[in-house]
PDB file of N, CA and C in Angstrom:
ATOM      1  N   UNK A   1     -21.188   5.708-146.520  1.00  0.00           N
ATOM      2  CA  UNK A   1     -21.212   5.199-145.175  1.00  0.00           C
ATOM      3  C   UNK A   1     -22.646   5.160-144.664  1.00  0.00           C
ATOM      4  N   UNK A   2     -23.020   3.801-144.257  1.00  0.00           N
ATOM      5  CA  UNK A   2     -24.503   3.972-143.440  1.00  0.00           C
ATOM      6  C   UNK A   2     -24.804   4.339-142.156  1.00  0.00           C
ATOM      7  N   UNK A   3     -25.622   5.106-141.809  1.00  0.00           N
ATOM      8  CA  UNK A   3     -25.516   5.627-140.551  1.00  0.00           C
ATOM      9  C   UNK A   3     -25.950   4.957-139.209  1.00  0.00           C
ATOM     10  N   UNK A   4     -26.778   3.671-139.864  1.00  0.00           N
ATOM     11  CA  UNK A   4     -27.154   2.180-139.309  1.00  0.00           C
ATOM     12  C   UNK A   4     -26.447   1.987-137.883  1.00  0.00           C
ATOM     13  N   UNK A   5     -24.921   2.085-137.950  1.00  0.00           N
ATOM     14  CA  UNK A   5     -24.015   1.474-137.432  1.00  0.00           C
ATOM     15  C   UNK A   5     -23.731   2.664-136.088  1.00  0.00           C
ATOM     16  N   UNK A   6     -24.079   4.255-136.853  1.00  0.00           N
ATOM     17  CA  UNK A   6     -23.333   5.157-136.158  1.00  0.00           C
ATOM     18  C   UNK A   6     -24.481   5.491-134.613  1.00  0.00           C
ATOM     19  N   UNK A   7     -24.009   6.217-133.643  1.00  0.00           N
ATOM     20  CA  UNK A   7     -25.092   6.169-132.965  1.00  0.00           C
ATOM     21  C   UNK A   7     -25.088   7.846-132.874  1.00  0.00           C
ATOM     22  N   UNK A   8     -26.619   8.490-132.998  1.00  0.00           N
ATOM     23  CA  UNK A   8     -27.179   9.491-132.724  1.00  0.00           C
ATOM     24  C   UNK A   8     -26.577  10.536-131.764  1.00  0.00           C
ATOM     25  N   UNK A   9     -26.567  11.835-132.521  1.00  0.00           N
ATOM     26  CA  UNK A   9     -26.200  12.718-131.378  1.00  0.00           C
ATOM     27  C   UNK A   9     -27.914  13.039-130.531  1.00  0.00           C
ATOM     28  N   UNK A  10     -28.546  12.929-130.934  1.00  0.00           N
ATOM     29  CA  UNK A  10     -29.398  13.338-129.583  1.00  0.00           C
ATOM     30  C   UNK A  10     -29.818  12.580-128.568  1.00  0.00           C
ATOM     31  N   UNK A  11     -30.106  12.953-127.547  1.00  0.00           N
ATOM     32  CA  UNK A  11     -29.800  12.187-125.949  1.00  0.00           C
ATOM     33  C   UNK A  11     -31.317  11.140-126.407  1.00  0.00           C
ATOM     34  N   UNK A  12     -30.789  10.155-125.693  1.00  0.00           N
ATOM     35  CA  UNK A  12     -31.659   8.798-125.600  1.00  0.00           C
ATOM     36  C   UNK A  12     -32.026   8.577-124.424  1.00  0.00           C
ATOM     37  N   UNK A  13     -33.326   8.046-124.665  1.00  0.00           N
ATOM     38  CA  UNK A  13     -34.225   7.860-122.883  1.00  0.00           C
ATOM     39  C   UNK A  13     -33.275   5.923-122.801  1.00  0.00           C
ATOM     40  N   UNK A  14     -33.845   5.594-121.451  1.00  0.00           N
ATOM     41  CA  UNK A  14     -33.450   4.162-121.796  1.00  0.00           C
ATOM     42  C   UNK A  14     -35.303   3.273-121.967  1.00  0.00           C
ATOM     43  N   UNK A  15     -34.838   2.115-121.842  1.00  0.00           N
ATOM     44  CA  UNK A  15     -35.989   1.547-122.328  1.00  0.00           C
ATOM     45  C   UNK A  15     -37.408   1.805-121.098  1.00  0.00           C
ATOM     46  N   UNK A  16     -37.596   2.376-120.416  1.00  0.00           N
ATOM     47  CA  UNK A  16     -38.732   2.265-119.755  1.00  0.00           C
ATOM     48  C   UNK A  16     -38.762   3.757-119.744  1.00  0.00           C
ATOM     49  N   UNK A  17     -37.820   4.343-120.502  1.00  0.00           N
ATOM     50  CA  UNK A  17     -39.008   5.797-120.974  1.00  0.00           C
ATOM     51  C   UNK A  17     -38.107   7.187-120.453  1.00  0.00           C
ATOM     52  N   UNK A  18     -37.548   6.399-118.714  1.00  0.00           N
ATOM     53  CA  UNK A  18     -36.930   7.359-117.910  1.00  0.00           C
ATOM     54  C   UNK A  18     -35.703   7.870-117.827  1.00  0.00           C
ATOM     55  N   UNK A  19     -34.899   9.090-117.098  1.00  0.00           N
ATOM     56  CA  UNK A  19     -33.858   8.593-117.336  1.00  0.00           C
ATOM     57  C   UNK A  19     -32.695   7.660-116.554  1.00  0.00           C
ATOM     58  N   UNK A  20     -31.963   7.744-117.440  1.00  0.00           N
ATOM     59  CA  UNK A  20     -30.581   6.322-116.846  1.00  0.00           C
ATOM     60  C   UNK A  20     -30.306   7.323-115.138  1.00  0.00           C
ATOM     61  N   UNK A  21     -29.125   6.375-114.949  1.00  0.00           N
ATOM     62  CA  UNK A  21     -28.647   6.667-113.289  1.00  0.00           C
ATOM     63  C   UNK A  21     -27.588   8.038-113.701  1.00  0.00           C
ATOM     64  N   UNK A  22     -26.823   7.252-114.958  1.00  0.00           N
ATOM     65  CA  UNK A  22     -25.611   8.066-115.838  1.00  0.00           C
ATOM     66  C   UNK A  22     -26.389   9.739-115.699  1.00  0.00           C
ATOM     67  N   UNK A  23     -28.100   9.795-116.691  1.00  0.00           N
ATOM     68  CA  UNK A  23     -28.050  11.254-116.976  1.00  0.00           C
ATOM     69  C   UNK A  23     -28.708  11.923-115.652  1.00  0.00           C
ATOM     70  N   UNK A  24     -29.217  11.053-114.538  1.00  0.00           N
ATOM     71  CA  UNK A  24     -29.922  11.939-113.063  1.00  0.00           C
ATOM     72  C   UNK A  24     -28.124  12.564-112.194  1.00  0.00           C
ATOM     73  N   UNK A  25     -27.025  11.546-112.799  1.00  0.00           N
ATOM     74  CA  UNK A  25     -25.807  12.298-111.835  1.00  0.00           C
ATOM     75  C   UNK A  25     -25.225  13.505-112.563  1.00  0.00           C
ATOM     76  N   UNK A  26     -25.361  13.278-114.357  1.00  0.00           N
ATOM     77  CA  UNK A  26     -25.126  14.658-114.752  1.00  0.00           C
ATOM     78  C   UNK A  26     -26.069  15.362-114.860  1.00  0.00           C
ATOM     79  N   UNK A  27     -27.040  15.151-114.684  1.00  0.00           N
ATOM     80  CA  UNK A  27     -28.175  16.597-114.335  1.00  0.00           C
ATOM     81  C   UNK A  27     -28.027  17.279-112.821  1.00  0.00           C
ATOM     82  N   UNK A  28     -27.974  16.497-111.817  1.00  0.00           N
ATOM     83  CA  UNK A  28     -27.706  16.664-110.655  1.00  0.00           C
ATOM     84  C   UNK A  28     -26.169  17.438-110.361  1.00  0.00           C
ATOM     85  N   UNK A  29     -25.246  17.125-111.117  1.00  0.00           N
ATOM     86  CA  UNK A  29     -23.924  17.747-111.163  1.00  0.00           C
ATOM     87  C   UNK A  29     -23.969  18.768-111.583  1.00  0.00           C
ATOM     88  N   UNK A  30     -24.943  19.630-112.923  1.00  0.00           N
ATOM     89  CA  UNK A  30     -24.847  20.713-113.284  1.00  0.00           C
ATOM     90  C   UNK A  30     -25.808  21.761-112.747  1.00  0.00           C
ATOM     91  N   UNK A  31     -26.985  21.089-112.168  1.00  0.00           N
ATOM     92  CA  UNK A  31     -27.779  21.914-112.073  1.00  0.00           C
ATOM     93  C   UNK A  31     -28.141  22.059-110.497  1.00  0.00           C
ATOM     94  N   UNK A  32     -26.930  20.858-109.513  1.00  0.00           N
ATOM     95  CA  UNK A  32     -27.507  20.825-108.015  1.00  0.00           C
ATOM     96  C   UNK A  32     -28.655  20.070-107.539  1.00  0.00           C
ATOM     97  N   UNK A  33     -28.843  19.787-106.241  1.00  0.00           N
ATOM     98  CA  UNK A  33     -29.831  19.630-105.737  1.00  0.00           C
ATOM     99  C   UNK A  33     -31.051  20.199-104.992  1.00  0.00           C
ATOM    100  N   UNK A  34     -30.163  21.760-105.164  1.00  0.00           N
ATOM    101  CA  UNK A  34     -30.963  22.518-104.343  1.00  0.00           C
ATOM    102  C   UNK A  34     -31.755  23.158-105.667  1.00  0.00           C
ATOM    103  N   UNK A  35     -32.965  23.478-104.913  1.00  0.00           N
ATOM    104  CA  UNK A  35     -34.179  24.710-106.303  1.00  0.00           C
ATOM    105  C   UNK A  35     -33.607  25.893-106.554  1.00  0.00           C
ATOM    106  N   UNK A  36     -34.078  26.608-107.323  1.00  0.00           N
ATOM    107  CA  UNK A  36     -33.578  27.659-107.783  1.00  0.00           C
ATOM    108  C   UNK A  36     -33.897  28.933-106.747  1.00  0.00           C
ATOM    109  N   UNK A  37     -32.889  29.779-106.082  1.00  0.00           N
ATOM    110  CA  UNK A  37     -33.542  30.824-105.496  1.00  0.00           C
ATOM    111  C   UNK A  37     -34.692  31.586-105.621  1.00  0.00           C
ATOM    112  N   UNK A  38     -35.345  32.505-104.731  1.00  0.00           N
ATOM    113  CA  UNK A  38     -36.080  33.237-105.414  1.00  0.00           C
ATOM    114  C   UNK A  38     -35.884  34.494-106.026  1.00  0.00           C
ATOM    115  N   UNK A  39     -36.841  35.030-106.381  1.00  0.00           N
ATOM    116  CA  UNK A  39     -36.304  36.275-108.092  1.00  0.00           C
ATOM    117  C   UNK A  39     -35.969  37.100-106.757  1.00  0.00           C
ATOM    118  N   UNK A  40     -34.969  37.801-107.315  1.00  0.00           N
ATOM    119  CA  UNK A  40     -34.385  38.870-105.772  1.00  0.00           C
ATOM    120  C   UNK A  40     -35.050  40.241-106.305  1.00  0.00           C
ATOM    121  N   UNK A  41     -35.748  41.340-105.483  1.00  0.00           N
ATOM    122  CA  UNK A  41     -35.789  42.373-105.419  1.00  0.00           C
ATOM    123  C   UNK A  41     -35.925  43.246-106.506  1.00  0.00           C
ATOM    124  N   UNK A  42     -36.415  44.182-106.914  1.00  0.00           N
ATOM    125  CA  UNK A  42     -35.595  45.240-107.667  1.00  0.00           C
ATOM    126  C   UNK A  42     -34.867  46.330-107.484  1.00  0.00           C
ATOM    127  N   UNK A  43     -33.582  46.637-108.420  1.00  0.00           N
ATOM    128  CA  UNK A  43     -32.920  47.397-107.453  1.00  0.00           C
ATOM    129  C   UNK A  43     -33.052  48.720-108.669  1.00  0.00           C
ATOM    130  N   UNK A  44     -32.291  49.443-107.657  1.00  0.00           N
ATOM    131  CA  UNK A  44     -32.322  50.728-108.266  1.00  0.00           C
ATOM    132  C   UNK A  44     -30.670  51.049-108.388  1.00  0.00           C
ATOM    133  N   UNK A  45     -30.825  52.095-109.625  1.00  0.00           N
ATOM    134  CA  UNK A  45     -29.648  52.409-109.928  1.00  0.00           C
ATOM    135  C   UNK A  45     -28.885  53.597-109.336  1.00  0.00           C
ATOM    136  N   UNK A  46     -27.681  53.411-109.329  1.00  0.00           N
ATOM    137  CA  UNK A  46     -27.414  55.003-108.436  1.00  0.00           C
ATOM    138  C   UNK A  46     -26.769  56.118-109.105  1.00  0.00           C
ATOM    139  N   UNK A  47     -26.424  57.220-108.778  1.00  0.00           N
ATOM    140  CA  UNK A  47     -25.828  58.028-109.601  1.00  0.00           C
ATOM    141  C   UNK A  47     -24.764  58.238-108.992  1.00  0.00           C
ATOM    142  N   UNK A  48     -23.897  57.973-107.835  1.00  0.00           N
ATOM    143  CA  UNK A  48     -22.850  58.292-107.479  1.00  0.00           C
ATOM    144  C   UNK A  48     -22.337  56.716-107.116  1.00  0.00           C
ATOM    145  N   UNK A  49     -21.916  56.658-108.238  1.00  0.00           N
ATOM    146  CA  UNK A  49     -20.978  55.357-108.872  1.00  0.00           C
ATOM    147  C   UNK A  49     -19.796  54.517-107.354  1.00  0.00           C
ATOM    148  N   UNK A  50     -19.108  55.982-107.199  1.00  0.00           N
ATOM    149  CA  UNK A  50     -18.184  55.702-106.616  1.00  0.00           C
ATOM    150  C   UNK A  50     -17.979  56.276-105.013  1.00  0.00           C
ATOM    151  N   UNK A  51     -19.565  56.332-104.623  1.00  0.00           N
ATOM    152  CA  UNK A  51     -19.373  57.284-103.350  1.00  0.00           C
ATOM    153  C   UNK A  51     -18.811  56.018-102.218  1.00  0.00           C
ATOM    154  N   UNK A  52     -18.731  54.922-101.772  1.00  0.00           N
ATOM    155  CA  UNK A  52     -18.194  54.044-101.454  1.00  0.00           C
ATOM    156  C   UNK A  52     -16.487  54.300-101.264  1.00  0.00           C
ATOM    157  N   UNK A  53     -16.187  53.901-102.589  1.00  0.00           N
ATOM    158  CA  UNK A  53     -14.474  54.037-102.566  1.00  0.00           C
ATOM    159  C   UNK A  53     -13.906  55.513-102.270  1.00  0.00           C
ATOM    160  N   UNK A  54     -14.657  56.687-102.419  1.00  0.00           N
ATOM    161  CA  UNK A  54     -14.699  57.335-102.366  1.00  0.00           C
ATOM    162  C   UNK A  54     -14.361  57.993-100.849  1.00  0.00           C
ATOM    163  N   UNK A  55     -15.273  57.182-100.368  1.00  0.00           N
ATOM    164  CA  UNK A  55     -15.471  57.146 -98.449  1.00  0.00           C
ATOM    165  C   UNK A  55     -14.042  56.680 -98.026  1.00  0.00           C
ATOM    166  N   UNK A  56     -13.135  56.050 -98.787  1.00  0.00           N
ATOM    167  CA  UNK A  56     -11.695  55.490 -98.420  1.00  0.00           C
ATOM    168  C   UNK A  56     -10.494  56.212 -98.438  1.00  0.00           C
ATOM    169  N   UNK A  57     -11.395  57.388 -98.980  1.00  0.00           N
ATOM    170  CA  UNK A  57      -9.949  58.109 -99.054  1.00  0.00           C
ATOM    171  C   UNK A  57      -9.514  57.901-100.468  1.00  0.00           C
ATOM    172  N   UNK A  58      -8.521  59.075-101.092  1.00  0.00           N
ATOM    173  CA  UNK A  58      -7.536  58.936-102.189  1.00  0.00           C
ATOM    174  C   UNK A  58      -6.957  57.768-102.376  1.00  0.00           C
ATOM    175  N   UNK A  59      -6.409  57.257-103.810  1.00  0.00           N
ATOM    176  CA  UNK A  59      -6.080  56.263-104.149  1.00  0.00           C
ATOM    177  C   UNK A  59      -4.167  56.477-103.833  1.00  0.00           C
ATOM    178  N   UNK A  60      -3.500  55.891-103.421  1.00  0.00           N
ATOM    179  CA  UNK A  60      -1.915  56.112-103.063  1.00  0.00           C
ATOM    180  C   UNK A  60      -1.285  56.069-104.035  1.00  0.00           C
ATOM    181  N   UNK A  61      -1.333  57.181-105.068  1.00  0.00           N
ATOM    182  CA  UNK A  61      -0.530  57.333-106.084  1.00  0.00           C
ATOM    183  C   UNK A  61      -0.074  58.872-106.385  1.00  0.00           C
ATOM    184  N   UNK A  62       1.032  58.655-105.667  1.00  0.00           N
ATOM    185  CA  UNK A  62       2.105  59.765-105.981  1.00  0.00           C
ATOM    186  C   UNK A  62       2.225  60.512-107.015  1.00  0.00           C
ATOM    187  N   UNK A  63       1.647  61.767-107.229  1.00  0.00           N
ATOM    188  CA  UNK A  63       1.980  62.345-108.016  1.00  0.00           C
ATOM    189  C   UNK A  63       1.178  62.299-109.158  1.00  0.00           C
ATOM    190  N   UNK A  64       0.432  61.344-108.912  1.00  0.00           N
ATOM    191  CA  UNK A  64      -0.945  61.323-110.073  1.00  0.00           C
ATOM    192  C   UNK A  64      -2.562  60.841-109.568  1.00  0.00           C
ATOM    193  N   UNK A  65      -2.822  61.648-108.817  1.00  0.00           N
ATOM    194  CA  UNK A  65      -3.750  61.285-107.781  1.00  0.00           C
ATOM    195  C   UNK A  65      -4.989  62.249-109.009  1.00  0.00           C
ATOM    196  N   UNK A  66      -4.850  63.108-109.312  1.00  0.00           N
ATOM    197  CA  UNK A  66      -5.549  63.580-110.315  1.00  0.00           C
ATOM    198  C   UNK A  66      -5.771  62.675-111.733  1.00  0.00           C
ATOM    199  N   UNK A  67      -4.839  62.644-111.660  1.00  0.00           N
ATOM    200  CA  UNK A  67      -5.334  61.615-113.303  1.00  0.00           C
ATOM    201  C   UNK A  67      -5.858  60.077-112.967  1.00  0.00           C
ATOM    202  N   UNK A  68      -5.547  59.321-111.734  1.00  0.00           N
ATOM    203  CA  UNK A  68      -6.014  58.208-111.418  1.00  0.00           C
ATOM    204  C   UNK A  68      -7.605  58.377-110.824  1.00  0.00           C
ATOM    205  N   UNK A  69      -7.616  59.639-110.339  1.00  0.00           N
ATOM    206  CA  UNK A  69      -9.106  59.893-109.846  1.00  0.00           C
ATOM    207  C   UNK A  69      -9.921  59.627-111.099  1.00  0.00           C
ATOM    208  N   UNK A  70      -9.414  60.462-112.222  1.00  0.00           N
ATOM    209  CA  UNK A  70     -10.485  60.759-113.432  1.00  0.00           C
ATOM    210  C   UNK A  70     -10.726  58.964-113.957  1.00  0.00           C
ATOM    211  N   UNK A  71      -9.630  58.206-114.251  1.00  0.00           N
ATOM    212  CA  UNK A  71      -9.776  56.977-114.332  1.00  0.00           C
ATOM    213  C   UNK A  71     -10.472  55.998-113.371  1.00  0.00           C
ATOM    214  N   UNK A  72     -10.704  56.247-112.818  1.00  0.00           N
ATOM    215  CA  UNK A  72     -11.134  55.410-111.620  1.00  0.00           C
ATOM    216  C   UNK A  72     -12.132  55.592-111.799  1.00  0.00           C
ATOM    217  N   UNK A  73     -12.661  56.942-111.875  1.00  0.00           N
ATOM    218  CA  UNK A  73     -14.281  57.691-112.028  1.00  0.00           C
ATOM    219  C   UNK A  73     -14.814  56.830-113.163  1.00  0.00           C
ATOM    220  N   UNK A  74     -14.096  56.905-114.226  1.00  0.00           N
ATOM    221  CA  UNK A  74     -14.698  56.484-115.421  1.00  0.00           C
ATOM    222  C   UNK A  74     -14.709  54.898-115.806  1.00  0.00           C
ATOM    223  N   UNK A  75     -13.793  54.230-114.505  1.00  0.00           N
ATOM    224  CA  UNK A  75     -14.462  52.598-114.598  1.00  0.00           C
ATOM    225  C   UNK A  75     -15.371  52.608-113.798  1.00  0.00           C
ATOM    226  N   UNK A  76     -15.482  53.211-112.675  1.00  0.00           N
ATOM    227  CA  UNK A  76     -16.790  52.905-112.000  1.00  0.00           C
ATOM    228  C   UNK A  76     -18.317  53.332-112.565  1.00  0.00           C
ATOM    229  N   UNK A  77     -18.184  54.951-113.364  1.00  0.00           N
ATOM    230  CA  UNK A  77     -19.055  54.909-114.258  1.00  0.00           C
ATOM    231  C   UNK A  77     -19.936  53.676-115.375  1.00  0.00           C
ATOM    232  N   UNK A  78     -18.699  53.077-116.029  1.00  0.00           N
ATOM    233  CA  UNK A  78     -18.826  51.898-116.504  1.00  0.00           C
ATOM    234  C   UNK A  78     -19.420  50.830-115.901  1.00  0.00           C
ATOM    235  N   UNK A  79     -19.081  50.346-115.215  1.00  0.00           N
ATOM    236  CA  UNK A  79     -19.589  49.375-114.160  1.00  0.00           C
ATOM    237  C   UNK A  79     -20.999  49.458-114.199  1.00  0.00           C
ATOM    238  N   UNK A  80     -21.453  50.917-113.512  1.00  0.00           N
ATOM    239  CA  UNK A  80     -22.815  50.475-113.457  1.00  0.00           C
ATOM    240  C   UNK A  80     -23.398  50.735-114.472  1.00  0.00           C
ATOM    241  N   UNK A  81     -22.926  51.398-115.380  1.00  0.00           N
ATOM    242  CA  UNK A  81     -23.477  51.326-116.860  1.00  0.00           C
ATOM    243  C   UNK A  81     -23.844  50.140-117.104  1.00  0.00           C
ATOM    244  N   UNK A  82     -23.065  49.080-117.407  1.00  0.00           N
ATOM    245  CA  UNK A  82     -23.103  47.782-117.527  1.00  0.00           C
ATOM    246  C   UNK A  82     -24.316  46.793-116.704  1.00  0.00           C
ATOM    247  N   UNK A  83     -24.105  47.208-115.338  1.00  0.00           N
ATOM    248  CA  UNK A  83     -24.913  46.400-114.389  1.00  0.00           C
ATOM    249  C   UNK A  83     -26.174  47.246-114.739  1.00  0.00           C
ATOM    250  N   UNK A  84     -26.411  48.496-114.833  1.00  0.00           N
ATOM    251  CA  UNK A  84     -27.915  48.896-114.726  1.00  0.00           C
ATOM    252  C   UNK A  84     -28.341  48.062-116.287  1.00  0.00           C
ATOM    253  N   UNK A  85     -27.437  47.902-116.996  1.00  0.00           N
ATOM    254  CA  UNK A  85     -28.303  47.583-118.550  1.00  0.00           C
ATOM    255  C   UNK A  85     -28.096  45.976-118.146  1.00  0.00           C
ATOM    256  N   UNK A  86     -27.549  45.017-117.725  1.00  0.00           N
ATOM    257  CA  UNK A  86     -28.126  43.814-117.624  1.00  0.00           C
ATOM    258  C   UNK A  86     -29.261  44.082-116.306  1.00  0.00           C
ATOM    259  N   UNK A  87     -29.794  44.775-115.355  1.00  0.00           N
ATOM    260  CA  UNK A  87     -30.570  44.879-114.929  1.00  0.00           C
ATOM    261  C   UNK A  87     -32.059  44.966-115.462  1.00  0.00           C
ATOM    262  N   UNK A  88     -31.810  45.898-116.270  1.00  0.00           N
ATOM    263  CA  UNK A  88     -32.944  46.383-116.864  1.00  0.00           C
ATOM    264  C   UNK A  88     -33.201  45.075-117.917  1.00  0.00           C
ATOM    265  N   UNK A  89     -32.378  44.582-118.626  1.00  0.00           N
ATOM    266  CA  UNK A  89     -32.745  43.295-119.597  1.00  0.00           C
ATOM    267  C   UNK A  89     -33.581  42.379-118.695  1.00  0.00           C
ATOM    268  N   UNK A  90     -32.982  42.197-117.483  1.00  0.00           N
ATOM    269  CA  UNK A  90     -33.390  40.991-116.481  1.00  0.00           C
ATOM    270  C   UNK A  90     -34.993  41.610-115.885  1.00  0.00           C
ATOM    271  N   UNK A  91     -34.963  42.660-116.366  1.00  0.00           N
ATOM    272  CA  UNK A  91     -36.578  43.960-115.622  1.00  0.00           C
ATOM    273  C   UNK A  91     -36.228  43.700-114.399  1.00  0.00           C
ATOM    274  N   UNK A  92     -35.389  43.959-113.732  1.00  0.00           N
ATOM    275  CA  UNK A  92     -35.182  44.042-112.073  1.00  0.00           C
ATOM    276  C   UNK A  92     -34.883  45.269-111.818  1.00  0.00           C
ATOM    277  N   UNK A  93     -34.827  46.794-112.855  1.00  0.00           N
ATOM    278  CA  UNK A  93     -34.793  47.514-112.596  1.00  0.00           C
ATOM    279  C   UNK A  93     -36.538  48.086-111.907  1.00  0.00           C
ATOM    280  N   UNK A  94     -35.935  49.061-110.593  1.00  0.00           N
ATOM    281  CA  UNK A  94     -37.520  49.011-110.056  1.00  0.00           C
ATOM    282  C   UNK A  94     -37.732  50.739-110.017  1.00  0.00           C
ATOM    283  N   UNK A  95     -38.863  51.226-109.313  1.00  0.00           N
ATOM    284  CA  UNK A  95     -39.079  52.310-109.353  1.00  0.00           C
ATOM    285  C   UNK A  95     -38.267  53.004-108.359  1.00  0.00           C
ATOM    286  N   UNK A  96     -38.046  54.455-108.316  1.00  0.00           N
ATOM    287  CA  UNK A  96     -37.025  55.336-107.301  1.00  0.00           C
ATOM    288  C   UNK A  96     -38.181  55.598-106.046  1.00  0.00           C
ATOM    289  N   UNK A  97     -37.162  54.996-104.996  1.00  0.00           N
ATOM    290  CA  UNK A  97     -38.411  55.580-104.048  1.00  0.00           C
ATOM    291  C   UNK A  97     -37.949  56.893-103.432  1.00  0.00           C
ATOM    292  N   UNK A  98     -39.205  57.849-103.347  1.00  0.00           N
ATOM    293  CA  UNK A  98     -38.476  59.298-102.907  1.00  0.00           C
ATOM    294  C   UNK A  98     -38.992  59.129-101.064  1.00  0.00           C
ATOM    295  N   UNK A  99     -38.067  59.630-100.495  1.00  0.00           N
ATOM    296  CA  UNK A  99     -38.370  59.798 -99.033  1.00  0.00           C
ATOM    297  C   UNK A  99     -38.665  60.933 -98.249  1.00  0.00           C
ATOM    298  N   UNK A 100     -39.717  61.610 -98.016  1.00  0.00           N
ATOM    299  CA  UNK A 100     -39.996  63.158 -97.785  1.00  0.00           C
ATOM    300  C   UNK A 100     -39.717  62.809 -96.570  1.00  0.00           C
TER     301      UNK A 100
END
């Protein structure tokens, strides 16, 4: 089979170099019109995972309020496990500020 006939997988300009109307609406569709935010902040990581939910009071489970605590503890542990290590990949992890 000659490949003469077949047409190319890689993207084609049109003839004056630029691109078509076709690839400015799918560039514009995926990527928006607005610029890219700016780099946000660095944050810091915390050690009390769950002092938040924590602030809410016990979770409403009868009779196993102990064993749902320990679970609960240990997804929220997770969590920021997770978020501090894509943090740190992204280097948005920042320094601890101490407050005398």
């Amino acid at each position: 089979m000659s490949r003469r006939g077949r047409s190319s997988r890689t993207r084609r300009l049109s003839d004056n170099g630029g691109e078509t109307e076709a690839e400015r609406e799918l560039k514009s569709f995926w990527h928006g019109s607005n610029p890219m935010p700016e780099t946000p902040s660095k944050i810091q990581v915390t050690e009390q995972a769950a002092a938040v939910i924590r602030s809410l009071g016990s979770a409403p489970l009868s009779g196993q309020e102990s064993v749902g605590e320990h679970y609960f503890e240990a997804v929220y542990q997770r969590s920021v496990a997770l978020a501090s290590a894509l943090a740190a990949a992204a280097e948005m992890v920042g320094e601890e500020e101490h407050e005398d």
